[in-house]
PDB file of N, CA and C in Angstrom:
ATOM      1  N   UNK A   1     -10.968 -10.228  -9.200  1.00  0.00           N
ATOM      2  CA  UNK A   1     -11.424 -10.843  -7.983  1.00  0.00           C
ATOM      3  C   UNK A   1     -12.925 -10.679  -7.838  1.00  0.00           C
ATOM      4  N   UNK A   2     -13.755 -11.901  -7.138  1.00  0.00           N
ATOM      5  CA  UNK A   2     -14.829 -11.535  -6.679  1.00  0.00           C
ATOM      6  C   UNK A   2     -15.868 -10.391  -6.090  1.00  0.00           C
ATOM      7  N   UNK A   3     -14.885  -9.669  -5.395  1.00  0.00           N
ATOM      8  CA  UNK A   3     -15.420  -8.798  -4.523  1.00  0.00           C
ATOM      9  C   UNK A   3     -15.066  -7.489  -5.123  1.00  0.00           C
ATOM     10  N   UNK A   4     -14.148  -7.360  -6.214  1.00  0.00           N
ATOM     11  CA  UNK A   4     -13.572  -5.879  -6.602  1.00  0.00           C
ATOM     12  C   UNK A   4     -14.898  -5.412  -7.503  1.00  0.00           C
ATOM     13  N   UNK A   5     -15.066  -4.320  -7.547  1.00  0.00           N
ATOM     14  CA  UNK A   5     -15.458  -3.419  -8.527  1.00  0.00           C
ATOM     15  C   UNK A   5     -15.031  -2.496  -9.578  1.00  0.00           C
ATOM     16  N   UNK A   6     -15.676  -2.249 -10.287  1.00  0.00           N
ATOM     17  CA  UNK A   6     -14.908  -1.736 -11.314  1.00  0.00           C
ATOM     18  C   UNK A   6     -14.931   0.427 -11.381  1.00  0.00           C
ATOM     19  N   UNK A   7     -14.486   0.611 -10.359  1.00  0.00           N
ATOM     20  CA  UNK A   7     -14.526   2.320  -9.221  1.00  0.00           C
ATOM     21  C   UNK A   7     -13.692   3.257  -9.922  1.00  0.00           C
ATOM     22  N   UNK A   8     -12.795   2.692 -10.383  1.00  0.00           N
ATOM     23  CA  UNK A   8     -11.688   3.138 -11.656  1.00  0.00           C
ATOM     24  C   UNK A   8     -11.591   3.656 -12.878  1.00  0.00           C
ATOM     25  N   UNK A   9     -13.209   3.707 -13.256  1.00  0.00           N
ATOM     26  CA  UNK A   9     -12.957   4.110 -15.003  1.00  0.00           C
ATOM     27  C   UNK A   9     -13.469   5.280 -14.978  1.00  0.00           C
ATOM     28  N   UNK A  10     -13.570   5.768 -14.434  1.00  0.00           N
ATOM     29  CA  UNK A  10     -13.942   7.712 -15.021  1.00  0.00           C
ATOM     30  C   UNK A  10     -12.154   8.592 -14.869  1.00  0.00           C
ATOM     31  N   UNK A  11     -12.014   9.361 -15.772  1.00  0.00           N
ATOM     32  CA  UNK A  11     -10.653  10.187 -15.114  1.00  0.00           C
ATOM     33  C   UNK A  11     -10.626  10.869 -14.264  1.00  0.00           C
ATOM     34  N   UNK A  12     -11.713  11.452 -13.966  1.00  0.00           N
ATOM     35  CA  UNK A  12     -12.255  12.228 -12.428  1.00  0.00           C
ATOM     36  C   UNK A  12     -11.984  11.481 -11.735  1.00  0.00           C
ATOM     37  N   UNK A  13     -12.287  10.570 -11.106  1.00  0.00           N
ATOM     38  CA  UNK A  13     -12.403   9.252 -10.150  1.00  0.00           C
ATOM     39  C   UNK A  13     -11.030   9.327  -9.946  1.00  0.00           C
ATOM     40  N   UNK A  14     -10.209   8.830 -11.181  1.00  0.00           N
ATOM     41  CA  UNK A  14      -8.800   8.417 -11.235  1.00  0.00           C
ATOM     42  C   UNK A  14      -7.951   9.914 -11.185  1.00  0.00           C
ATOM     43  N   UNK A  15      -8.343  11.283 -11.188  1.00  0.00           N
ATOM     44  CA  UNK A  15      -7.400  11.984 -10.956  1.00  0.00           C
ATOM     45  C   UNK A  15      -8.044  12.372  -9.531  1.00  0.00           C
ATOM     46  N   UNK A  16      -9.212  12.794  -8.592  1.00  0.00           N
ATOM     47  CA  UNK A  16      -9.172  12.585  -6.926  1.00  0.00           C
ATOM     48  C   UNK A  16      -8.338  11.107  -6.837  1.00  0.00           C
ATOM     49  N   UNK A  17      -8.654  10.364  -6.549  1.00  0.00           N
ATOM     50  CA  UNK A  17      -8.048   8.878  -6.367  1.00  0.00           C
ATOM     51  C   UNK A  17      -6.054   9.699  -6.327  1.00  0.00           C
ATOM     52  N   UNK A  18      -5.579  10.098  -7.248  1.00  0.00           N
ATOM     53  CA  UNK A  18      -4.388  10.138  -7.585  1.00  0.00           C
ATOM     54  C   UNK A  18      -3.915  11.764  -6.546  1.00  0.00           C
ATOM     55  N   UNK A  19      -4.759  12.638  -6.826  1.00  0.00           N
ATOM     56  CA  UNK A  19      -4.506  14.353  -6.302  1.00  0.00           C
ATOM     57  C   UNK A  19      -4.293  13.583  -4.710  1.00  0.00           C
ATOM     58  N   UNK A  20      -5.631  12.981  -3.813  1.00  0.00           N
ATOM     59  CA  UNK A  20      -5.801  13.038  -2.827  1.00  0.00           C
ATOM     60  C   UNK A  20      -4.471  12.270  -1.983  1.00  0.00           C
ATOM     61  N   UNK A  21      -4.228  11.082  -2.414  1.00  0.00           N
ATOM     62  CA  UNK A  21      -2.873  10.072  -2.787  1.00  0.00           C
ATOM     63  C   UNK A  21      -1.532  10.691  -2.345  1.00  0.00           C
ATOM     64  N   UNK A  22      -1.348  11.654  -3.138  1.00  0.00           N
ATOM     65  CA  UNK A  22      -0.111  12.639  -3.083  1.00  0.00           C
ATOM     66  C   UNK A  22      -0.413  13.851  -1.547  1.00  0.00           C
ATOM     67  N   UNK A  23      -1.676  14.032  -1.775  1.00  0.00           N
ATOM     68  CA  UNK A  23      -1.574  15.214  -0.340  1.00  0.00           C
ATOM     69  C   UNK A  23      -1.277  14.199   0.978  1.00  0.00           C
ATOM     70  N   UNK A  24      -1.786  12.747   0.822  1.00  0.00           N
ATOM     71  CA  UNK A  24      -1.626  12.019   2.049  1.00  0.00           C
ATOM     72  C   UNK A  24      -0.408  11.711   2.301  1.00  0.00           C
ATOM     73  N   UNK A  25       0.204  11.049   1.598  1.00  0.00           N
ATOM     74  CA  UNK A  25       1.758  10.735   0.906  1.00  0.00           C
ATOM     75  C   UNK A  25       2.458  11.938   1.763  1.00  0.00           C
ATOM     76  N   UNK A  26       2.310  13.427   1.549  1.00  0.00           N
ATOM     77  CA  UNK A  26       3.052  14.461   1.917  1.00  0.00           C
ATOM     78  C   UNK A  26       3.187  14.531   3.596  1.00  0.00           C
ATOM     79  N   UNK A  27       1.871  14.270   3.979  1.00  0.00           N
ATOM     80  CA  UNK A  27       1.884  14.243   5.508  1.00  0.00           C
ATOM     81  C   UNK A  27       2.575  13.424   5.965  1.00  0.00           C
ATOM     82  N   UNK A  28       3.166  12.253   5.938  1.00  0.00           N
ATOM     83  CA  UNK A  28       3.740  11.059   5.933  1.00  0.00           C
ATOM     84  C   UNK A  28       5.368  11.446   5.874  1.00  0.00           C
ATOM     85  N   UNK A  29       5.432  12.144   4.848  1.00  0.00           N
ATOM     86  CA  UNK A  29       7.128  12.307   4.221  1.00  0.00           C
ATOM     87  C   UNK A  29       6.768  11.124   3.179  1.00  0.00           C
ATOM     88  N   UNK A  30       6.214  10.988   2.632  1.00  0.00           N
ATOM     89  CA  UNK A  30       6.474   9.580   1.200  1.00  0.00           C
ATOM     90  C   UNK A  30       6.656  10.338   0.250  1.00  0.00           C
ATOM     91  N   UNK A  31       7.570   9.941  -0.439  1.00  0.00           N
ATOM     92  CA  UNK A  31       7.178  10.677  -1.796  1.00  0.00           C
ATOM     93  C   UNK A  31       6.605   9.686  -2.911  1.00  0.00           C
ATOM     94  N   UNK A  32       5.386   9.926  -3.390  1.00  0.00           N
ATOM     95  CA  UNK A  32       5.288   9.091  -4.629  1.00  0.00           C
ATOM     96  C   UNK A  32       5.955   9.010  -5.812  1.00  0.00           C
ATOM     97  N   UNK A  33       6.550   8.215  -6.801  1.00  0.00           N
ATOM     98  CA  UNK A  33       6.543   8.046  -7.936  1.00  0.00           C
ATOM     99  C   UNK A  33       6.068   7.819  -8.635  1.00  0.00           C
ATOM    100  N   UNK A  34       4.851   7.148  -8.862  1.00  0.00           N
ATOM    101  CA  UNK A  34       4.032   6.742  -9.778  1.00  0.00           C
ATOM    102  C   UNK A  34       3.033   5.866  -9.439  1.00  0.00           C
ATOM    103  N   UNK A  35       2.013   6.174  -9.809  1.00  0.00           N
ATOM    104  CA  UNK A  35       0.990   5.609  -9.327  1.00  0.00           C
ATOM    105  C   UNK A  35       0.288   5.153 -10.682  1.00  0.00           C
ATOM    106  N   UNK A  36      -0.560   4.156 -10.937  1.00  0.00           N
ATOM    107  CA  UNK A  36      -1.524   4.145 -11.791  1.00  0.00           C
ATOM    108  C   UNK A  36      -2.874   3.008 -11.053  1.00  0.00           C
ATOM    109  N   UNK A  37      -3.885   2.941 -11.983  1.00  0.00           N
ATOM    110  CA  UNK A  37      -5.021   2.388 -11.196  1.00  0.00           C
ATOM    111  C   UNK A  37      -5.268   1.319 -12.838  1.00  0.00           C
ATOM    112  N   UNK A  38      -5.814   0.492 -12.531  1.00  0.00           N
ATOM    113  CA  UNK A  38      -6.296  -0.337 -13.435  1.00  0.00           C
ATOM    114  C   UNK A  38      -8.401  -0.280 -12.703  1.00  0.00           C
ATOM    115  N   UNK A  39      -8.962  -1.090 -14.077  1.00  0.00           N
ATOM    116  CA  UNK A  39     -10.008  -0.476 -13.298  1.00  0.00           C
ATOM    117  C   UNK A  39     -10.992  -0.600 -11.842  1.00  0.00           C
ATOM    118  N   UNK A  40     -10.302  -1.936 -11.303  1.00  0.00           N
ATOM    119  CA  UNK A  40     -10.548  -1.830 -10.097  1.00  0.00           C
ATOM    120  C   UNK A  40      -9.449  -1.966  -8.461  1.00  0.00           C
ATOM    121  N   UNK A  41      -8.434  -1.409  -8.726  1.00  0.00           N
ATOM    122  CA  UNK A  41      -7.011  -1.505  -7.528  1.00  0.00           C
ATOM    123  C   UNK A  41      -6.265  -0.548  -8.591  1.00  0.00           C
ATOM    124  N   UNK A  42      -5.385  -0.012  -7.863  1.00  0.00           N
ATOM    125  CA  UNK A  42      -4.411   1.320  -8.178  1.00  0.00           C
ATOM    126  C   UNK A  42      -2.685   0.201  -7.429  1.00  0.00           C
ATOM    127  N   UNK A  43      -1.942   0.703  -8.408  1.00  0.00           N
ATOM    128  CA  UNK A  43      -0.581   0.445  -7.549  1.00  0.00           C
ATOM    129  C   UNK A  43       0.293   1.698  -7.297  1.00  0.00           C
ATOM    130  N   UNK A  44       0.537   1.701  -6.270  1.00  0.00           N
ATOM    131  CA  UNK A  44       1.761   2.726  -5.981  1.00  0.00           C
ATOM    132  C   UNK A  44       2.886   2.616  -5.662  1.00  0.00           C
ATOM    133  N   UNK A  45       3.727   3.544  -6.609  1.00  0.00           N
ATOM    134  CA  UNK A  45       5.568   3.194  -6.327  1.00  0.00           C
ATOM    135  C   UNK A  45       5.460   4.664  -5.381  1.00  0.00           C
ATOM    136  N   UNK A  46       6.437   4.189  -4.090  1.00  0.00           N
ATOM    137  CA  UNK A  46       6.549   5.388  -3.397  1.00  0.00           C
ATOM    138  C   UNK A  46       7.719   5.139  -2.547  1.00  0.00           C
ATOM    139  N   UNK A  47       8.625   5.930  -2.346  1.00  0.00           N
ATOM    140  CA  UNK A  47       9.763   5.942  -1.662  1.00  0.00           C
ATOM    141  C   UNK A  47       9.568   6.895  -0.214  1.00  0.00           C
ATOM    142  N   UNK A  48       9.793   6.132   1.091  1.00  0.00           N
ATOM    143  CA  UNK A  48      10.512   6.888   1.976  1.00  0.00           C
ATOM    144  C   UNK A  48      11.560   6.355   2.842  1.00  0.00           C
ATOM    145  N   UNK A  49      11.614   6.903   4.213  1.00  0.00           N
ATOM    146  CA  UNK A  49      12.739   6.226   5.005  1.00  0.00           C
ATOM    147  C   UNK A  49      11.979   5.300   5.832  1.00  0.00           C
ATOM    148  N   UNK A  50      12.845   4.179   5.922  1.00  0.00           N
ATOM    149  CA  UNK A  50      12.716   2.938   7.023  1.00  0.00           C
ATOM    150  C   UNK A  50      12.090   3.018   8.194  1.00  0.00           C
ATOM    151  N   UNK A  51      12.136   4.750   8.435  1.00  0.00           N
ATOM    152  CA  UNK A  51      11.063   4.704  10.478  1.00  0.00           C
ATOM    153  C   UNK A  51       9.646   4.956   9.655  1.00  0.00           C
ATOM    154  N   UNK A  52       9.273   5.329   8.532  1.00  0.00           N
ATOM    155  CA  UNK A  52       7.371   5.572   8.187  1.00  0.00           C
ATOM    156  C   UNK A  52       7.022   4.663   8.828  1.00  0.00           C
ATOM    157  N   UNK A  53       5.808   5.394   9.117  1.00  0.00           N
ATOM    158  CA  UNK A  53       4.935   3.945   9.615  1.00  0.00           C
ATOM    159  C   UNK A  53       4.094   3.553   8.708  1.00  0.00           C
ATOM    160  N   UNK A  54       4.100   2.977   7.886  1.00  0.00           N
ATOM    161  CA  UNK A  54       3.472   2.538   6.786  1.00  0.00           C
ATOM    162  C   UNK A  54       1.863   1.782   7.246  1.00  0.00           C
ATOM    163  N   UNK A  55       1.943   1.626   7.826  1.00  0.00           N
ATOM    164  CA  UNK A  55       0.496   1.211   8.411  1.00  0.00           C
ATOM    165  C   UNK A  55      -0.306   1.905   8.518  1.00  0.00           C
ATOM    166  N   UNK A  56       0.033   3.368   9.203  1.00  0.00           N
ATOM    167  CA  UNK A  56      -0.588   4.584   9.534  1.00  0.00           C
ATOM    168  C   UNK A  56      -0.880   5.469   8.056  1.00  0.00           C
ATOM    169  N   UNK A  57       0.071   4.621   7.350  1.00  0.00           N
ATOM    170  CA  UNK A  57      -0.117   5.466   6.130  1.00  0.00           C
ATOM    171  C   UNK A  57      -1.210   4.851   5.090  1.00  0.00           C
ATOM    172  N   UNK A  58      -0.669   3.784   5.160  1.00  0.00           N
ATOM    173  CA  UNK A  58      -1.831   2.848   4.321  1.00  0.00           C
ATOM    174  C   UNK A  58      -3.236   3.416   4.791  1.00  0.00           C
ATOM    175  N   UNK A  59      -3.519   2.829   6.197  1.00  0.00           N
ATOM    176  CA  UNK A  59      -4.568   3.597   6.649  1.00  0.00           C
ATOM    177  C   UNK A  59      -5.184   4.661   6.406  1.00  0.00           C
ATOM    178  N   UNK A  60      -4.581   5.965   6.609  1.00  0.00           N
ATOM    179  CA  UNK A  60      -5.196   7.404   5.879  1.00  0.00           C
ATOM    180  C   UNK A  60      -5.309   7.690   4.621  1.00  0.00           C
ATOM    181  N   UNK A  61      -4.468   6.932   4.030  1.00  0.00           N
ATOM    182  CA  UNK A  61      -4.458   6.217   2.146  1.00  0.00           C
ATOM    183  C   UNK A  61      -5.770   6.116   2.138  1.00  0.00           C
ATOM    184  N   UNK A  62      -6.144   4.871   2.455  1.00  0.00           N
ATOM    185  CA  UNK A  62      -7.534   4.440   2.203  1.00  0.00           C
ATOM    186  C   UNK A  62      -8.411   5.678   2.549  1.00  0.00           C
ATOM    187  N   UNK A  63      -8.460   5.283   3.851  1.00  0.00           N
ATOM    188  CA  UNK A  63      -9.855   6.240   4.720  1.00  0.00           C
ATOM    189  C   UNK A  63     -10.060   7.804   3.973  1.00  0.00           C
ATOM    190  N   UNK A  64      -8.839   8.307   3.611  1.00  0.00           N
ATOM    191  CA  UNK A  64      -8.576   9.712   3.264  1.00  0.00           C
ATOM    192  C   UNK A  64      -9.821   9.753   1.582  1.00  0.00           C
ATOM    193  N   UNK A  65      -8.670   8.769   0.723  1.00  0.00           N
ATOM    194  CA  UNK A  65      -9.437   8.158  -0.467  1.00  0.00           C
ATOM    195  C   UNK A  65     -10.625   8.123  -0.732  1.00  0.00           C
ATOM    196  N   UNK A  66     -10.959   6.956   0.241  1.00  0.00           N
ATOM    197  CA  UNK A  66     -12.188   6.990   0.082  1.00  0.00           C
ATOM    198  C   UNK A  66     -13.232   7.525   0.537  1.00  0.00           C
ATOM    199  N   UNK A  67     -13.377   8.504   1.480  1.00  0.00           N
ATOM    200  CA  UNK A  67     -14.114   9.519   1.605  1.00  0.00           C
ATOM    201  C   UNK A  67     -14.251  11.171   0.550  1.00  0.00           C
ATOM    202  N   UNK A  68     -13.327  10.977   0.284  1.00  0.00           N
ATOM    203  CA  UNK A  68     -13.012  12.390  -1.021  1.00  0.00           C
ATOM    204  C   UNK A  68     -13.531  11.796  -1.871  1.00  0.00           C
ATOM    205  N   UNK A  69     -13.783  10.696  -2.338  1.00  0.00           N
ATOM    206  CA  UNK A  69     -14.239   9.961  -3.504  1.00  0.00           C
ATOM    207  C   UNK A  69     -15.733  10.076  -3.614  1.00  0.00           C
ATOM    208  N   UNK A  70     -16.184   9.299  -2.329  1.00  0.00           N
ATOM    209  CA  UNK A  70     -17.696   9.129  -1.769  1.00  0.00           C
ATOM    210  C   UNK A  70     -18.092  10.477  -1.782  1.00  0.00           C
ATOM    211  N   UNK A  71     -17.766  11.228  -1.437  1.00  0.00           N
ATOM    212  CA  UNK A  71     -18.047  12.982  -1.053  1.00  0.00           C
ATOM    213  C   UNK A  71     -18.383  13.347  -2.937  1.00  0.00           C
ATOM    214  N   UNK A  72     -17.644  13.311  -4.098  1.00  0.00           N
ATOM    215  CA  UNK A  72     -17.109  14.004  -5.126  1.00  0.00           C
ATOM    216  C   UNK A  72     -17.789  13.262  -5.992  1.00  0.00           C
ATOM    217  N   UNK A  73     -18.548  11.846  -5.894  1.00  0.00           N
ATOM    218  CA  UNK A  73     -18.909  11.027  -7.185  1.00  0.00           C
ATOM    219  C   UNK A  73     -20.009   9.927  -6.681  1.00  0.00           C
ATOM    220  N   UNK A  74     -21.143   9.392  -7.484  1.00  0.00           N
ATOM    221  CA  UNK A  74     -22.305   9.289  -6.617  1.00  0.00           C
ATOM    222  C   UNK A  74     -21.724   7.225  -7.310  1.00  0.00           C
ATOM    223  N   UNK A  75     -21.339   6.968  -6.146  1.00  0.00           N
ATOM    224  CA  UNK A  75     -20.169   5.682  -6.933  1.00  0.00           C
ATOM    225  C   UNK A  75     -20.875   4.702  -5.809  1.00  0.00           C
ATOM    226  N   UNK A  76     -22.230   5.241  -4.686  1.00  0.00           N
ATOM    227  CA  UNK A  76     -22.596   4.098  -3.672  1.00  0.00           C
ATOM    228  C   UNK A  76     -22.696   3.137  -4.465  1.00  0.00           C
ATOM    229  N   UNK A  77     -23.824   2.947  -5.470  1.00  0.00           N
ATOM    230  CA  UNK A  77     -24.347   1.848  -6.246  1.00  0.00           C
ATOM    231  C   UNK A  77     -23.435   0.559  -6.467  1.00  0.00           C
ATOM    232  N   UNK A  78     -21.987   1.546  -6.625  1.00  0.00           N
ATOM    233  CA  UNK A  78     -21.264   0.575  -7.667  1.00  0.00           C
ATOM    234  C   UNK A  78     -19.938  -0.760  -6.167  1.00  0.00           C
ATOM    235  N   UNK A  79     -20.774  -0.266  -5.304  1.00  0.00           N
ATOM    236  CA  UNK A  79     -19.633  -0.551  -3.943  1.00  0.00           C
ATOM    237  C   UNK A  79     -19.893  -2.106  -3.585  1.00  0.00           C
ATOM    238  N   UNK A  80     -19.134  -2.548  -3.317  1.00  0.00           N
ATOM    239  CA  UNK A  80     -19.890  -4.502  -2.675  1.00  0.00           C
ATOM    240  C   UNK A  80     -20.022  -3.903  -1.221  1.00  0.00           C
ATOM    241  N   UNK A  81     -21.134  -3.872  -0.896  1.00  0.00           N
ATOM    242  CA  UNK A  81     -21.868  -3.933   0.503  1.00  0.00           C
ATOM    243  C   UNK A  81     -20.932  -2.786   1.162  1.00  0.00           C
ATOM    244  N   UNK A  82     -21.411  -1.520   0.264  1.00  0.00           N
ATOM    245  CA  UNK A  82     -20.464  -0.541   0.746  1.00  0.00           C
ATOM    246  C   UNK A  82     -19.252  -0.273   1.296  1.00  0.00           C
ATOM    247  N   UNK A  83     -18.370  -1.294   0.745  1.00  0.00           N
ATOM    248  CA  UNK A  83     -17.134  -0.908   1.095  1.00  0.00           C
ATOM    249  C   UNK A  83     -16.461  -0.722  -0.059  1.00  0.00           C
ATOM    250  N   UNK A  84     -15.241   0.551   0.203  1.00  0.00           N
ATOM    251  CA  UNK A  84     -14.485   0.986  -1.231  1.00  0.00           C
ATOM    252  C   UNK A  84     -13.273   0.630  -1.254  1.00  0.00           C
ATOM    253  N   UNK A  85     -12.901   0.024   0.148  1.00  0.00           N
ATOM    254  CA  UNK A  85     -11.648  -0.252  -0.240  1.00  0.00           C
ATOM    255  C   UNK A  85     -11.563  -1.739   0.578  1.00  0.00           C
ATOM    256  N   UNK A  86     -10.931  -2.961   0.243  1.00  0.00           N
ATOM    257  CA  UNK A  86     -10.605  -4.130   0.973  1.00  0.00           C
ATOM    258  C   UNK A  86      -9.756  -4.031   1.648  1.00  0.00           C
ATOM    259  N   UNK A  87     -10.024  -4.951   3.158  1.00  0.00           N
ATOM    260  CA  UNK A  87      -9.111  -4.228   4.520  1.00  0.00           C
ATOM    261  C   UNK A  87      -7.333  -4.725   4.025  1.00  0.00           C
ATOM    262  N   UNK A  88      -7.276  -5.730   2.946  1.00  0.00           N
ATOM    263  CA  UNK A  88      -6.122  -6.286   2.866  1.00  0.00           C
ATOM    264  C   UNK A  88      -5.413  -4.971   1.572  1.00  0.00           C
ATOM    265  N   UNK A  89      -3.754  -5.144   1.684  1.00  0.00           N
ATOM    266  CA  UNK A  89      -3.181  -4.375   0.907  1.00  0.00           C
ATOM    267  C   UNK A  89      -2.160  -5.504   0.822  1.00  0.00           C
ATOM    268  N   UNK A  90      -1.332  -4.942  -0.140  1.00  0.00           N
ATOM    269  CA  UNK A  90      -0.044  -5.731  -0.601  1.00  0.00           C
ATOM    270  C   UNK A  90       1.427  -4.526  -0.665  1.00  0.00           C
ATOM    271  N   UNK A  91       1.997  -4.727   0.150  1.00  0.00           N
ATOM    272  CA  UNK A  91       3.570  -4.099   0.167  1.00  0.00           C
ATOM    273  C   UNK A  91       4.754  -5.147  -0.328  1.00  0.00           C
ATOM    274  N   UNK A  92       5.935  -4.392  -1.364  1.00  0.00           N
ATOM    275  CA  UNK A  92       6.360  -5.009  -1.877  1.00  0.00           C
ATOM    276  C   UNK A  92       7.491  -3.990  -1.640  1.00  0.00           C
ATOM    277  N   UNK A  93       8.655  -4.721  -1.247  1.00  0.00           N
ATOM    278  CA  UNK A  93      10.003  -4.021  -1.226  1.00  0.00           C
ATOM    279  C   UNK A  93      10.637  -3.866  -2.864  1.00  0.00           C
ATOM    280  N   UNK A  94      11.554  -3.236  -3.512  1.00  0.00           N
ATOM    281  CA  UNK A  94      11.916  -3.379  -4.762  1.00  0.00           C
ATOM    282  C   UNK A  94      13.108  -4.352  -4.871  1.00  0.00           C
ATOM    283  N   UNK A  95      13.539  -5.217  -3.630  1.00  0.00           N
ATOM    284  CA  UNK A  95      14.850  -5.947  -3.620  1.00  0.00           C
ATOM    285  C   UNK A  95      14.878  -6.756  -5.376  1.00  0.00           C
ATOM    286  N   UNK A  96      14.210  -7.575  -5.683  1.00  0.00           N
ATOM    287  CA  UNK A  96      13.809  -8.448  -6.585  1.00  0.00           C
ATOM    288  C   UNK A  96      14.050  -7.731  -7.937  1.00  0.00           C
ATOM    289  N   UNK A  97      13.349  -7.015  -7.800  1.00  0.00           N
ATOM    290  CA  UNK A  97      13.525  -6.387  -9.414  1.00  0.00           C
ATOM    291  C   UNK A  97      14.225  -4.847  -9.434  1.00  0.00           C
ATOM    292  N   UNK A  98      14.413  -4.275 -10.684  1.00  0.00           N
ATOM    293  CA  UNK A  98      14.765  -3.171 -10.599  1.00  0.00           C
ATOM    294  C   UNK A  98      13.863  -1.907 -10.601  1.00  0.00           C
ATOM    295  N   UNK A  99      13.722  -0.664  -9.942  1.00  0.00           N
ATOM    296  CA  UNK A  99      12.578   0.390 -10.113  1.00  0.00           C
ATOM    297  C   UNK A  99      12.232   0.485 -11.461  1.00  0.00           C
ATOM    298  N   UNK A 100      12.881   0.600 -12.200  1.00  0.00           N
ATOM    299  CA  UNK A 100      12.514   1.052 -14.033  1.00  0.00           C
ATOM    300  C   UNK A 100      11.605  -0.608 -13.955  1.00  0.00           C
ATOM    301  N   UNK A 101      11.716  -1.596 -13.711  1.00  0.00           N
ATOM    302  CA  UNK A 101      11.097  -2.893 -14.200  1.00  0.00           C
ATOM    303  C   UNK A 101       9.617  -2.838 -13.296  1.00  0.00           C
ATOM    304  N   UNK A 102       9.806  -2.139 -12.213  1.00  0.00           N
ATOM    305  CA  UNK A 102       8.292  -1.870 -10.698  1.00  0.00           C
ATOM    306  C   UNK A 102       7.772  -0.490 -11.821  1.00  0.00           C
ATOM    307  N   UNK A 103       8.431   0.728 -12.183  1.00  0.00           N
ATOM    308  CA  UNK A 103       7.737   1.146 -12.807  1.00  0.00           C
ATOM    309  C   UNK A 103       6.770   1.094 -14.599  1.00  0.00           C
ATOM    310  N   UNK A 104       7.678   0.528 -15.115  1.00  0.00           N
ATOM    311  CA  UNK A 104       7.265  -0.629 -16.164  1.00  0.00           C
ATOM    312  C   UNK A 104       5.683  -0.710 -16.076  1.00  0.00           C
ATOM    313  N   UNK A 105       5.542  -2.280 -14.669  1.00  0.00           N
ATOM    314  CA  UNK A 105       4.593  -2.840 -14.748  1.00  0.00           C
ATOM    315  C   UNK A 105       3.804  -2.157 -13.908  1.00  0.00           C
ATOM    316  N   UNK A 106       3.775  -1.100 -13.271  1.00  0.00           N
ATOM    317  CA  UNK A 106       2.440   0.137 -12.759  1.00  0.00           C
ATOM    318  C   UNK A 106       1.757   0.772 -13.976  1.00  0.00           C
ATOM    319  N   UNK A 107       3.501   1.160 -14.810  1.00  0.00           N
ATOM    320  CA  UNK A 107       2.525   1.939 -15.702  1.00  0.00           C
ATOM    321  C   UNK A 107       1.917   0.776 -16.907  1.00  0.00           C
ATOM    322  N   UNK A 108       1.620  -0.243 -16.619  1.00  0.00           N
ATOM    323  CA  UNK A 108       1.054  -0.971 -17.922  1.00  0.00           C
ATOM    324  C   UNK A 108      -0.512  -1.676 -16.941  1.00  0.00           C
ATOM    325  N   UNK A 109      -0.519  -1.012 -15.917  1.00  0.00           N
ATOM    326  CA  UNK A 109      -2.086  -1.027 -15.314  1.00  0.00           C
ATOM    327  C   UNK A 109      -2.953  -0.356 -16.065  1.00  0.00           C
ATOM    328  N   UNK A 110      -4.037  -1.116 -16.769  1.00  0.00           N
ATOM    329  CA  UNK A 110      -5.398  -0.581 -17.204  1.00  0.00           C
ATOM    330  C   UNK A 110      -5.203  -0.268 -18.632  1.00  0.00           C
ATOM    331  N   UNK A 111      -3.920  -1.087 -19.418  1.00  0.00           N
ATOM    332  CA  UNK A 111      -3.667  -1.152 -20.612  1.00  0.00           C
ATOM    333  C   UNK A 111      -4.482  -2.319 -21.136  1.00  0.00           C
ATOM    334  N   UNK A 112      -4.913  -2.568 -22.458  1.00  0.00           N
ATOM    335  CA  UNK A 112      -5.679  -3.669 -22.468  1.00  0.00           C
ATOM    336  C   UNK A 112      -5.450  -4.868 -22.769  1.00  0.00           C
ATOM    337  N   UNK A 113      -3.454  -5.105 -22.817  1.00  0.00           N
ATOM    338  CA  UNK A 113      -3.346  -7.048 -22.465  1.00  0.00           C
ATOM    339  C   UNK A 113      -3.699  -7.070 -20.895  1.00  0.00           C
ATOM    340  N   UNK A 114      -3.995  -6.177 -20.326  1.00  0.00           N
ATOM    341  CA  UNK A 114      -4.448  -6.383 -18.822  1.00  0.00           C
ATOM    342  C   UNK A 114      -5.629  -6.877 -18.760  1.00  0.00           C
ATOM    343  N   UNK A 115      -6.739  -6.071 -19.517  1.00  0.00           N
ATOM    344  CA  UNK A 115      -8.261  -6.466 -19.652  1.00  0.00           C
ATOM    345  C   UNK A 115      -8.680  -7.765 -19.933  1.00  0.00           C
ATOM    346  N   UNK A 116      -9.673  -8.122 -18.585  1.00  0.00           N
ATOM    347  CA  UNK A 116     -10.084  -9.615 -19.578  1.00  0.00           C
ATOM    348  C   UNK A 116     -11.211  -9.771 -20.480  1.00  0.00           C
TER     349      UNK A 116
END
């Protein structure tokens, strides 16, 4: 996409990005399963119950993220008009496919038939 950056390629980056993820996740009750990042958007498989408020979570997702990030790695340069994360997200129920097929295609983020 236009506006993404490429925030994703150090393993530092990508293991805060992933550590911080899981402590937010915990406050919530989510549990993650798997996460991976390609080099600019991360997907996450995460299971909880039907009352989360997933909004609230998304929310501290980000905000949480991306301040531990900004704090830990000198990544201003690399930001579109300083923002690290885009206000839009994508939630996807697993009705459609099966988890082994959702985890599949997370973990084949940032493999290089992905790369263009």
């Amino acid at each position: 996409m236009k506006y993404r950056r490429n925030i994703f390629t150090g393993k530092g980056v990508i293991s805060e990005l992933k550590y911080r993820a899981r402590r937010i996740a915990e406050n919530y009750n989510i549990e993650i399963k798997n996460q991976e990042t390609d080099k600019d958007h991360t997907h996450i498989i995460f299971s909880t119950k039907p009352t989360a408020d997933l909004t609230k979570f998304i929310n501290a997702l980000k905000t949480g993220t991306s301040k531990a990030i900004r704090h830990r790695f000198d990544i201003e340069d690399e930001l579109w008009e300083n923002t690290f994360w885009s206000d839009s997200y994508c939630l996807i129920t697993t009705g459609e496919v099966t988890l082994n097929q959702l985890k599949q295609y997370v973990e084949n983020q940032g493999s290089e038939r992905n790369e263009e």
